[in-house]
Structures are given as C-alpha cells and as structure tokens.
C-alpha atoms as a PDB file:
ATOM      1  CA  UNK A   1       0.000   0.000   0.000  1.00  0.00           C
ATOM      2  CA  UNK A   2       1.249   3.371  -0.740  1.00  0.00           C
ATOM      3  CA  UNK A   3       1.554   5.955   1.792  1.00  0.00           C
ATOM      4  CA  UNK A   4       1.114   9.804   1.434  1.00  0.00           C
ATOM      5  CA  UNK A   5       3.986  11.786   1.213  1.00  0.00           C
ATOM      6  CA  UNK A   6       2.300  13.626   4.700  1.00  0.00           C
ATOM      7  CA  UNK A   7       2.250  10.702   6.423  1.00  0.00           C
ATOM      8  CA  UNK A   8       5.751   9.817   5.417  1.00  0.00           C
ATOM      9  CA  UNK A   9       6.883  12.763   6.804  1.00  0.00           C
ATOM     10  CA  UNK A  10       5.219  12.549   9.871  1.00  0.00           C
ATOM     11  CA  UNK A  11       7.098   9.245  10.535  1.00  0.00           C
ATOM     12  CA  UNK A  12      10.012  10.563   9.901  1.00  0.00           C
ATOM     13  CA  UNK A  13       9.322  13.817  12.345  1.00  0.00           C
ATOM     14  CA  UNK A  14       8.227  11.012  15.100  1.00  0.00           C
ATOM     15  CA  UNK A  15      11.623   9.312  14.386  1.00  0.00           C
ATOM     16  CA  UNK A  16      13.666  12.615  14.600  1.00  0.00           C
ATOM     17  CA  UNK A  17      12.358  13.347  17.881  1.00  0.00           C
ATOM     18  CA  UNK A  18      12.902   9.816  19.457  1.00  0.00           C
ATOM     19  CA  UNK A  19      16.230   9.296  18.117  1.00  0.00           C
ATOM     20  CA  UNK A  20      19.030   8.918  20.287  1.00  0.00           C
ATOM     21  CA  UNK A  21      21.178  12.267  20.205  1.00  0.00           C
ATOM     22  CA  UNK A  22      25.079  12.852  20.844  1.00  0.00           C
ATOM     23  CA  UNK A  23      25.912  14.691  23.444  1.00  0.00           C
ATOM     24  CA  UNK A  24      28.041  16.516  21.733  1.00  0.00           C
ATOM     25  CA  UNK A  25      26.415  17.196  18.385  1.00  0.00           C
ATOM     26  CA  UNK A  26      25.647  20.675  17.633  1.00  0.00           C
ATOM     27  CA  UNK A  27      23.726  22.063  15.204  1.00  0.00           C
ATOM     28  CA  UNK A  28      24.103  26.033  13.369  1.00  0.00           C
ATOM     29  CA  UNK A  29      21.526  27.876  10.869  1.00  0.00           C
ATOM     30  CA  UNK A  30      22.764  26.298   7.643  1.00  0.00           C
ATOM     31  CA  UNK A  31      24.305  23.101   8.374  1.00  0.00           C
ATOM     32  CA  UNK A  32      22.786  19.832   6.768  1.00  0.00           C
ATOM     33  CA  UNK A  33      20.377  17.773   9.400  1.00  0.00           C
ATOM     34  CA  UNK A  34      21.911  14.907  11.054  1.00  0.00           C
ATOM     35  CA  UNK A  35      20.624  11.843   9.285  1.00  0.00           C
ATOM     36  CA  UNK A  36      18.340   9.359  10.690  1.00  0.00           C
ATOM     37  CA  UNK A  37      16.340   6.365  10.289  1.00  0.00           C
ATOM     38  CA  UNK A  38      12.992   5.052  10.122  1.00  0.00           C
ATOM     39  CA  UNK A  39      10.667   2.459   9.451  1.00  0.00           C
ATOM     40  CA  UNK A  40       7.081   3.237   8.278  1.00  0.00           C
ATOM     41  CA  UNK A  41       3.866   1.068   8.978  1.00  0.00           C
ATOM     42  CA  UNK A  42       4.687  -0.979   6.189  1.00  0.00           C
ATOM     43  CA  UNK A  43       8.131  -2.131   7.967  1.00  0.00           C
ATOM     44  CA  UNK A  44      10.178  -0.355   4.813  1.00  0.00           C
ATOM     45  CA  UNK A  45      13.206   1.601   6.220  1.00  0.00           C
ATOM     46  CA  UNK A  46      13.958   5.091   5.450  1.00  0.00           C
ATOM     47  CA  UNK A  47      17.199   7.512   5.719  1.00  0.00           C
ATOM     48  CA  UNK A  48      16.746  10.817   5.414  1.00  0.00           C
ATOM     49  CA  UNK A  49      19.253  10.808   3.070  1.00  0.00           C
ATOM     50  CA  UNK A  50      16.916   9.048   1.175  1.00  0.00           C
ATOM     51  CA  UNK A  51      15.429  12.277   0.357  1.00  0.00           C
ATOM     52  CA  UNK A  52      18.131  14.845  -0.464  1.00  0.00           C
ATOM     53  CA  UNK A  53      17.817  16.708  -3.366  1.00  0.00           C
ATOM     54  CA  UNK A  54      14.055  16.912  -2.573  1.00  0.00           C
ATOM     55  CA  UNK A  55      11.779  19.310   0.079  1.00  0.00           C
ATOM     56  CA  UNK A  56      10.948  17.251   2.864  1.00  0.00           C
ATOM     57  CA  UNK A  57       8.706  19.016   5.570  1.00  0.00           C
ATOM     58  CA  UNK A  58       8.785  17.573   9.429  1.00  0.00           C
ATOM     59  CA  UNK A  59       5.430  18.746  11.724  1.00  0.00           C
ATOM     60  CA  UNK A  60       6.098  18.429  15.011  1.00  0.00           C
ATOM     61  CA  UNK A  61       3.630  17.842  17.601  1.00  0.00           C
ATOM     62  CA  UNK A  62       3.946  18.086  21.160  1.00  0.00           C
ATOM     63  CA  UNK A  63       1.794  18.728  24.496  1.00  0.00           C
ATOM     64  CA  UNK A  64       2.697  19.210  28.022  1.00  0.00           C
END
C-alpha cells in the first residue's frame, strides 16, 4: 500500500524526535540535518538521506 507523502513525513518527524542524540552534536543555521532512520507502517526503512535533493517538511507535535 502506498503511503502519502504527509504521512511519510510525519514518521520521519516522530523518528527525529525519538532518536538517540550525541551529546556533543551541535547544530548552526545552515548546516545539513543529522541523518536518521525510520521504518514506516509498512516495515520499509527510510534515511533521510533518502530524500536529499528533494523538500521534505517535518510537523512536530507536542503537548505538556
């Protein structure tokens, strides 16, 4: 089953946000995103290095 490119990106967002971070990485206005990895609901993995070259657009969500 195919998978809208929103919910893709959603996934990926989730993933972002739960992965495991470096203490030491830092991150400055211009520098490439730190890539990741993720599986969608259809157990395919994704990098997001999968998508260079292309737009990719993260929502985040979040409550308190």
């Amino acid at each position: 089953m195919r998978r809208s490119p929103f919910a893709l990106a959603a996934m990926l967002a989730a993933l972002a946000l739960a992965a495991p971070r470096p203490a030491q990485a830092t991150l400055h206005a211009g520098d490439p995103a730190p890539d990741f990895r993720g599986t969608d609901l259809d157990g395919v993995s994704h990098h997001l290095t999968d998508f260079r070259g292309k737009v990719v657009i993260l929502f985040v969500l979040g409550s308190s």
